[in-house]
Protein backbone atom coordinates (compact mmCIF):
# COMPACT_ATOMS: atom_id res chain seq x y z
CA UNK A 1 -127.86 -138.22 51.74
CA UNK A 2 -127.23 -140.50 54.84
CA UNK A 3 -129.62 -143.64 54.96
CA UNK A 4 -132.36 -143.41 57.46
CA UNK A 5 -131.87 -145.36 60.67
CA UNK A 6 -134.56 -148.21 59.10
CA UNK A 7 -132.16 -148.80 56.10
CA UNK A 8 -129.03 -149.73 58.52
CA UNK A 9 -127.07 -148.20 61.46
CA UNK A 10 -125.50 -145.47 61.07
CA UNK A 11 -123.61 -146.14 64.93
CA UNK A 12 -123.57 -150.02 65.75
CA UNK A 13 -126.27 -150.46 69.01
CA UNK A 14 -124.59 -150.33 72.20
CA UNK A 15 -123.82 -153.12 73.85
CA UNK A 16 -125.46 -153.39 77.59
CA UNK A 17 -123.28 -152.79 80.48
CA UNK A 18 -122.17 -155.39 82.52
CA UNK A 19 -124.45 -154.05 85.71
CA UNK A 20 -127.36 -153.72 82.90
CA UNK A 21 -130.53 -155.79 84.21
CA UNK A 22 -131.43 -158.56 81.95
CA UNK A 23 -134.77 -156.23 81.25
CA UNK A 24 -132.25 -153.60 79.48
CA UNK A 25 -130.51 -156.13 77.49
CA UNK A 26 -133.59 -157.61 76.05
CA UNK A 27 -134.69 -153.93 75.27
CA UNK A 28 -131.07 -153.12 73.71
CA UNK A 29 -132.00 -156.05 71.34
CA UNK A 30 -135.11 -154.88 70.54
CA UNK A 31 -133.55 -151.90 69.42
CA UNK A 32 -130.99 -153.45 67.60
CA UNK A 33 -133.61 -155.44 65.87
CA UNK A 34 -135.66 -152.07 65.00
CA UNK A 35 -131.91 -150.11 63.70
CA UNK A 36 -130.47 -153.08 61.28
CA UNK A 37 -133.58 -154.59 59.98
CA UNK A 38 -136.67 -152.06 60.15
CA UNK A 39 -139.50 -151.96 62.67
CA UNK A 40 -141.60 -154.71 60.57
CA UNK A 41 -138.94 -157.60 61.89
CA UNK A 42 -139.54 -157.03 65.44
CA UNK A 43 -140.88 -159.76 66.28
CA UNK A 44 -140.37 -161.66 69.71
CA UNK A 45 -139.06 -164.23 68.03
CA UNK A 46 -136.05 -162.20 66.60
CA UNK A 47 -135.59 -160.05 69.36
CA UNK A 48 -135.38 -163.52 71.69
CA UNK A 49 -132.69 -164.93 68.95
CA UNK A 50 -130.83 -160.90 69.10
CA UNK A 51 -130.49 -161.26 73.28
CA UNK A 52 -129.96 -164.90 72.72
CA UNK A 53 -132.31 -166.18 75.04
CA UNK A 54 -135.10 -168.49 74.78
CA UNK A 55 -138.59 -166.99 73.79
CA UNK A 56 -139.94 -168.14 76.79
CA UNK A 57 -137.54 -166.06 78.45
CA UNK A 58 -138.05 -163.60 76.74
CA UNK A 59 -142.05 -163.91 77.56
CA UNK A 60 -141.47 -164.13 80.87
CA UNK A 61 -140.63 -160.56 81.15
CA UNK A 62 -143.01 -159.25 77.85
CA UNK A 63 -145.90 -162.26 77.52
CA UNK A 64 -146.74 -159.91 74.18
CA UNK A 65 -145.32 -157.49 71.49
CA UNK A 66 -147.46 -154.73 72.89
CA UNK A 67 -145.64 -154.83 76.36
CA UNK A 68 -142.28 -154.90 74.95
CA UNK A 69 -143.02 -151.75 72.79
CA UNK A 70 -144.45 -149.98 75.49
CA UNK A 71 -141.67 -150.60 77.40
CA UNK A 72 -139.01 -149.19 74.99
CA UNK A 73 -141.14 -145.81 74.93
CA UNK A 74 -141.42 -146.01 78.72
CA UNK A 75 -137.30 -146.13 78.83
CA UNK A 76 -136.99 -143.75 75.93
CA UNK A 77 -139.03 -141.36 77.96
CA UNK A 78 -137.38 -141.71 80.85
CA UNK A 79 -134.63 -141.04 79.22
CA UNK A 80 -135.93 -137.60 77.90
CA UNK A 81 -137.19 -136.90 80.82
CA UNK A 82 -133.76 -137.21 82.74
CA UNK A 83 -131.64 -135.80 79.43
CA UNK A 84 -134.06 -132.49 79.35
CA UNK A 85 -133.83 -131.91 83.63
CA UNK A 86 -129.53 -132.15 83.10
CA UNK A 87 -129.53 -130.05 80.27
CA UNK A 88 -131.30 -127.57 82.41
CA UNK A 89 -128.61 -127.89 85.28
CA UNK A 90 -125.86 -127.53 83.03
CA UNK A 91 -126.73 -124.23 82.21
CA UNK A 92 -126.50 -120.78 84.37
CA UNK A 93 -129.76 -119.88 86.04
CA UNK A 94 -131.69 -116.89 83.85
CA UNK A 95 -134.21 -116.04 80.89
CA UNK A 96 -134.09 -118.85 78.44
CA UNK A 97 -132.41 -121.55 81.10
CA UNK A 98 -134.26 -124.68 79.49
CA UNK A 99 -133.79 -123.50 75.83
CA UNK A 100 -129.95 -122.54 76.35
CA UNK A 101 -129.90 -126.03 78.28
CA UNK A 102 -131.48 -128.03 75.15
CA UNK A 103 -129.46 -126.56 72.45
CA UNK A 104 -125.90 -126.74 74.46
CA UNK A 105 -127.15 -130.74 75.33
CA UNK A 106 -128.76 -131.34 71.49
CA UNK A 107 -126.83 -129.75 68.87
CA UNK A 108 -123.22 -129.77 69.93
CA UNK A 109 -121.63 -132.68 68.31
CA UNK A 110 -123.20 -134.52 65.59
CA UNK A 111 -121.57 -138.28 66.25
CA UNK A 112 -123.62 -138.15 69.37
CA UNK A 113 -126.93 -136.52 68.54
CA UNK A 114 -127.10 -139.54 65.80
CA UNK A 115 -126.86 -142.16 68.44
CA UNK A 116 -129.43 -140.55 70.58
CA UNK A 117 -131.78 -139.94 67.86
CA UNK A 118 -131.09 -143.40 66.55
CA UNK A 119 -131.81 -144.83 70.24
CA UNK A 120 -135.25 -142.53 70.30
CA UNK A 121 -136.90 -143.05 66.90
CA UNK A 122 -136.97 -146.82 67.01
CA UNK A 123 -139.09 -146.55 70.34
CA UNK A 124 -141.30 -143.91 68.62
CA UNK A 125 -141.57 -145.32 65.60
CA UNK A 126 -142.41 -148.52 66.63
CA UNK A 127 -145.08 -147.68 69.01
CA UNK A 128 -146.75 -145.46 66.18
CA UNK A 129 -146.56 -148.29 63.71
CA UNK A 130 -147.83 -151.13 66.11
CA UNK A 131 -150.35 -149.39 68.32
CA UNK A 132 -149.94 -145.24 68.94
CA UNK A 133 -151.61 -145.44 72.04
CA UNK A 134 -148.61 -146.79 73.62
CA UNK A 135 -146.76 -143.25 72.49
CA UNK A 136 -148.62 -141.40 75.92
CA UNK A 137 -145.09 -141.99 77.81
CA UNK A 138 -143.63 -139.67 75.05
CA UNK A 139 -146.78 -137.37 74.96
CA UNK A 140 -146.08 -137.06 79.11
CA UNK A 141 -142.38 -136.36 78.84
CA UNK A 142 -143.08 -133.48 75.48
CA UNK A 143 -145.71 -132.03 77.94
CA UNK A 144 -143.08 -132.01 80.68
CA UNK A 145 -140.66 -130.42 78.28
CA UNK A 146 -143.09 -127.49 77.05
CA UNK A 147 -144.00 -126.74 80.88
CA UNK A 148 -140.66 -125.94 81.43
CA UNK A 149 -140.05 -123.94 78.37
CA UNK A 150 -143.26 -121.92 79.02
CA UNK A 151 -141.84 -121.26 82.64
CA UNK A 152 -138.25 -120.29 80.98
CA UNK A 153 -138.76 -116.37 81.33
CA UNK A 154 -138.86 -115.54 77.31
CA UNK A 155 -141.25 -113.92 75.37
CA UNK A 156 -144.35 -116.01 74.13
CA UNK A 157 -142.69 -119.06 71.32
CA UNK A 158 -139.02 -117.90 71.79
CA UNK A 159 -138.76 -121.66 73.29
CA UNK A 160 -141.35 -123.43 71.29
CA UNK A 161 -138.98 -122.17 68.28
CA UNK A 162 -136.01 -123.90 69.59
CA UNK A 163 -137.82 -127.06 70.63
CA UNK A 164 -139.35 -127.27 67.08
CA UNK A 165 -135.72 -126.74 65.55
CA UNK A 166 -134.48 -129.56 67.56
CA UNK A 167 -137.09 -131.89 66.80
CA UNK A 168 -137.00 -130.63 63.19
CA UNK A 169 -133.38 -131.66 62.85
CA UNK A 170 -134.71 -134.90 64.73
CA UNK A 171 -137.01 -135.49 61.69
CA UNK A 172 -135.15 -134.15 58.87
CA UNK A 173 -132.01 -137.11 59.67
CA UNK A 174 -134.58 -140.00 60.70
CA UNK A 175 -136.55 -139.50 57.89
CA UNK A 176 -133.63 -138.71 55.30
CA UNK A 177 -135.54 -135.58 54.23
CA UNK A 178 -132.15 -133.24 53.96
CA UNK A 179 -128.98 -134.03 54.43
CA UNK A 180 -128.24 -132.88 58.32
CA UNK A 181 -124.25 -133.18 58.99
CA UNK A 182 -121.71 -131.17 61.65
CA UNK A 183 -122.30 -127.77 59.77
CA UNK A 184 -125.31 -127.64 59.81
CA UNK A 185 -126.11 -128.55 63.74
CA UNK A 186 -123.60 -125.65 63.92
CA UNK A 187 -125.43 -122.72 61.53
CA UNK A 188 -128.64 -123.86 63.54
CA UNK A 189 -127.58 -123.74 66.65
CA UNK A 190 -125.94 -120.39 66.25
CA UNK A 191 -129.19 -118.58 65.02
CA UNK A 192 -131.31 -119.62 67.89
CA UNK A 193 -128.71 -118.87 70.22
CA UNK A 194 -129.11 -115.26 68.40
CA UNK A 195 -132.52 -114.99 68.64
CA UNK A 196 -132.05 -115.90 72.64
CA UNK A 197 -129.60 -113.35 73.22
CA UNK A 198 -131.64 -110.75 71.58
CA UNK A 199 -134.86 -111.78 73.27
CA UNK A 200 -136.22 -109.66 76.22
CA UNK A 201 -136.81 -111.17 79.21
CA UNK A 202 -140.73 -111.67 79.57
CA UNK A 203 -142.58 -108.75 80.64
CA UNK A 204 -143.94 -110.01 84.14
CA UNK A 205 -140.37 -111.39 84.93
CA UNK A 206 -138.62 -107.91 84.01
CA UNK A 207 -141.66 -106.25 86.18
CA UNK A 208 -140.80 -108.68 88.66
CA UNK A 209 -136.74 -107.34 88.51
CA UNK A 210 -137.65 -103.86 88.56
CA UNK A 211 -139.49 -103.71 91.65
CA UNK A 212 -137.02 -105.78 93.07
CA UNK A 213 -134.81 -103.28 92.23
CA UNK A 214 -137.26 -99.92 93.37
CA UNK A 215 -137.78 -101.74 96.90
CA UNK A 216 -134.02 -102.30 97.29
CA UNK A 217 -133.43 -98.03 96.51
CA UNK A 218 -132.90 -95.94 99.70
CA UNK A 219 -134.96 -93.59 101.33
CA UNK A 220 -138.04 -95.80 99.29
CA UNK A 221 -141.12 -97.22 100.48
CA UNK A 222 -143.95 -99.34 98.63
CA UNK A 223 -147.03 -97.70 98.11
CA UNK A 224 -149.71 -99.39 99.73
CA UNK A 225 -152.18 -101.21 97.85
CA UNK A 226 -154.82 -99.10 96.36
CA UNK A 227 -153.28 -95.93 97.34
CA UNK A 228 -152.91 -92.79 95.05
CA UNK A 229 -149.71 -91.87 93.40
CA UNK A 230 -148.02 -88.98 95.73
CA UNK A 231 -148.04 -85.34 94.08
CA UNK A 232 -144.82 -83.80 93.11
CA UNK A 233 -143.90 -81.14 96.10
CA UNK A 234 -144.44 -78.18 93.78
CA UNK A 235 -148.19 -79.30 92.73
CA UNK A 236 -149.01 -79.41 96.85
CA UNK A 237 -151.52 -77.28 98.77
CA UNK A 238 -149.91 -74.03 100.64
CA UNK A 239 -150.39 -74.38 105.08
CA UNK A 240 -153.83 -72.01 105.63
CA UNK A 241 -151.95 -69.25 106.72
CA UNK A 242 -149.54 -69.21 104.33
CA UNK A 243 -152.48 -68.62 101.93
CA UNK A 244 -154.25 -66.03 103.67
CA UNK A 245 -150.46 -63.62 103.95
C-alpha cells in the first residue's frame, strides 16, 4: 500500500517558476513542509528556513500561522475553481458536460492525479487540523462545483455519483485506505462513464428538445396558452344543413 502523503512524497514538490511571486514560493514551501514532514512541523519557523528567507520575511507577508494556512486553501481553491471551469471546456457541450469534463480532467493518468491530490490535501488538511474555519474557501469552490453538476442536464445524483467517486479515490490514496494505482483510476472511470452514457437526459431538458423540435415541424403552430387540445376531424360537428339533409 503506497504511504500517505504525511509519511513522505510520493512526487518531490515543485519547484516555483522563475515568474512565481515571492508569495507562491513561500506557499510552495509551506507545502513542502506539510508533504515531507507532516502538517504538525509547519511552523513559520520551518517554512521561513524551507523558502530560505528570514522569518521576518516571511512575517511580513503572513504576521501568523493562521494567515498562511488560509492562504494555501485560498490558492488551492482557486485552483479548483479554475481546474473544474477547464475541465468543463474541454469537453463537447451536452447532458453530463461537467461530469464528462471531471472524469476526462481527474482520472486519466495516475502520475498526475497524485501530484494534484498531493498539492490539495496538505491545504485541506492543514486548515482542518489548525482551525476548520479557514476550510470556507474550499466549502465555496465544492458549492461552485455541485451548482454546476446540478445544472449538467442528468437525472437527479447521476453527477453527485461521479463527484463522490472522484473525491472517494481522493480519500482512499491520501488516507492509505486501499491501494489506488493506474488500474484502478481506469475500471472507475469506465463505469461512470457507463452509467453517463446510459443516463437520460433530464426530463425538463428532453421536454425542452422536443418542443424545440414540434415548433421547428411544418405546417405546425403552438397552441396558445390555455387553449383546448383541437378535435380529430372525424370527432367534428357536421355544417347545419348538412345535418338537417
Amino acid at each position: 500500500m503506497p504511504p500517505s502523503p504525511f509519511g513522505g512524497p510520493l512526487v518531490p514538490p515543485a519547484s516555483p517558476d522563475i515568474g512565481a511571486t515571492r508569495l507562491d514560493a513561500l506557499l510552495d514551501a509551506a507545502e513542502a513542509v506539510i508533504v515531507r514532514d507532516g502538517i504538525a512541523s509547519l511552523t513559520l519557523d520551518a517554512v521561513a528556513a524551507e523558502a530560505k528567507v528570514s522569518k521576518g520575511g516571511l512575517l511580513h507577508h503572513f504576521p501568523n500561522k493562521d494567515r498562511l494556512v488560509e492562504a494555501l486553501v485560498v490558492r488551492t481553491a482557486g485552483n479548483i475553481r479554475a481546474h473544474n471551469a477547464e475541465a468543463y471546456e474541454q469537453v463537447p457541450a451536452g447532458p453530463g458536460r461537467m461530469a464528462r469534463g471531471l472524469l476526462a480532467a481527474n482520472l486519466r493518468d495516475m502520475h498526475e492525479w497524485c501530484v494534484s491530490c498531493q498539492r490539495g490535501s496538505a491545504a485541506t488538511f492543514s486548515a482542518l487540523a489548525h482551525n476548520p474555519q479557514l476550510l470556507e474557501p474550499m466549502r465555496e469552490a465544492y458549492a461552485e462545483l455541485h451548482r454546476r453538476v446540478a445544472d449538467d442536464e442528468l437525472p437527479e445524483g447521476i453527477g453527485d455519483v461521479v463527484v463522490a467517486a472522484v473525491d472517494g479515490l481522493w480519500l482512499y490514496w491520501v488516507l492509505g485506505l486501499v491501494p489506488v494505482d493506474q488500474a484502478m483510476i481506469v475500471r472507475v472511470r469506465k463505469a461512470l462513464e457507463k452509467i453517463l452514457d446510459d443516463a437520460k437526459p433530464a426530463r425538463g431538458h428532453a421536454n425542452a428538445s422536443r418542443k424545440r423540435g414540434a415548433a421547428g415541424k411544418p405546417g405546425t403552430s403552438p397552441a396558445k396558452p390555455g387553449a383546448a387540445p383541437a378535435k380529430p376531424a372525424s370527432a367534428r360537428k357536421a355544417p347545419a344543413a348538412a345535418r338537417r339533409r
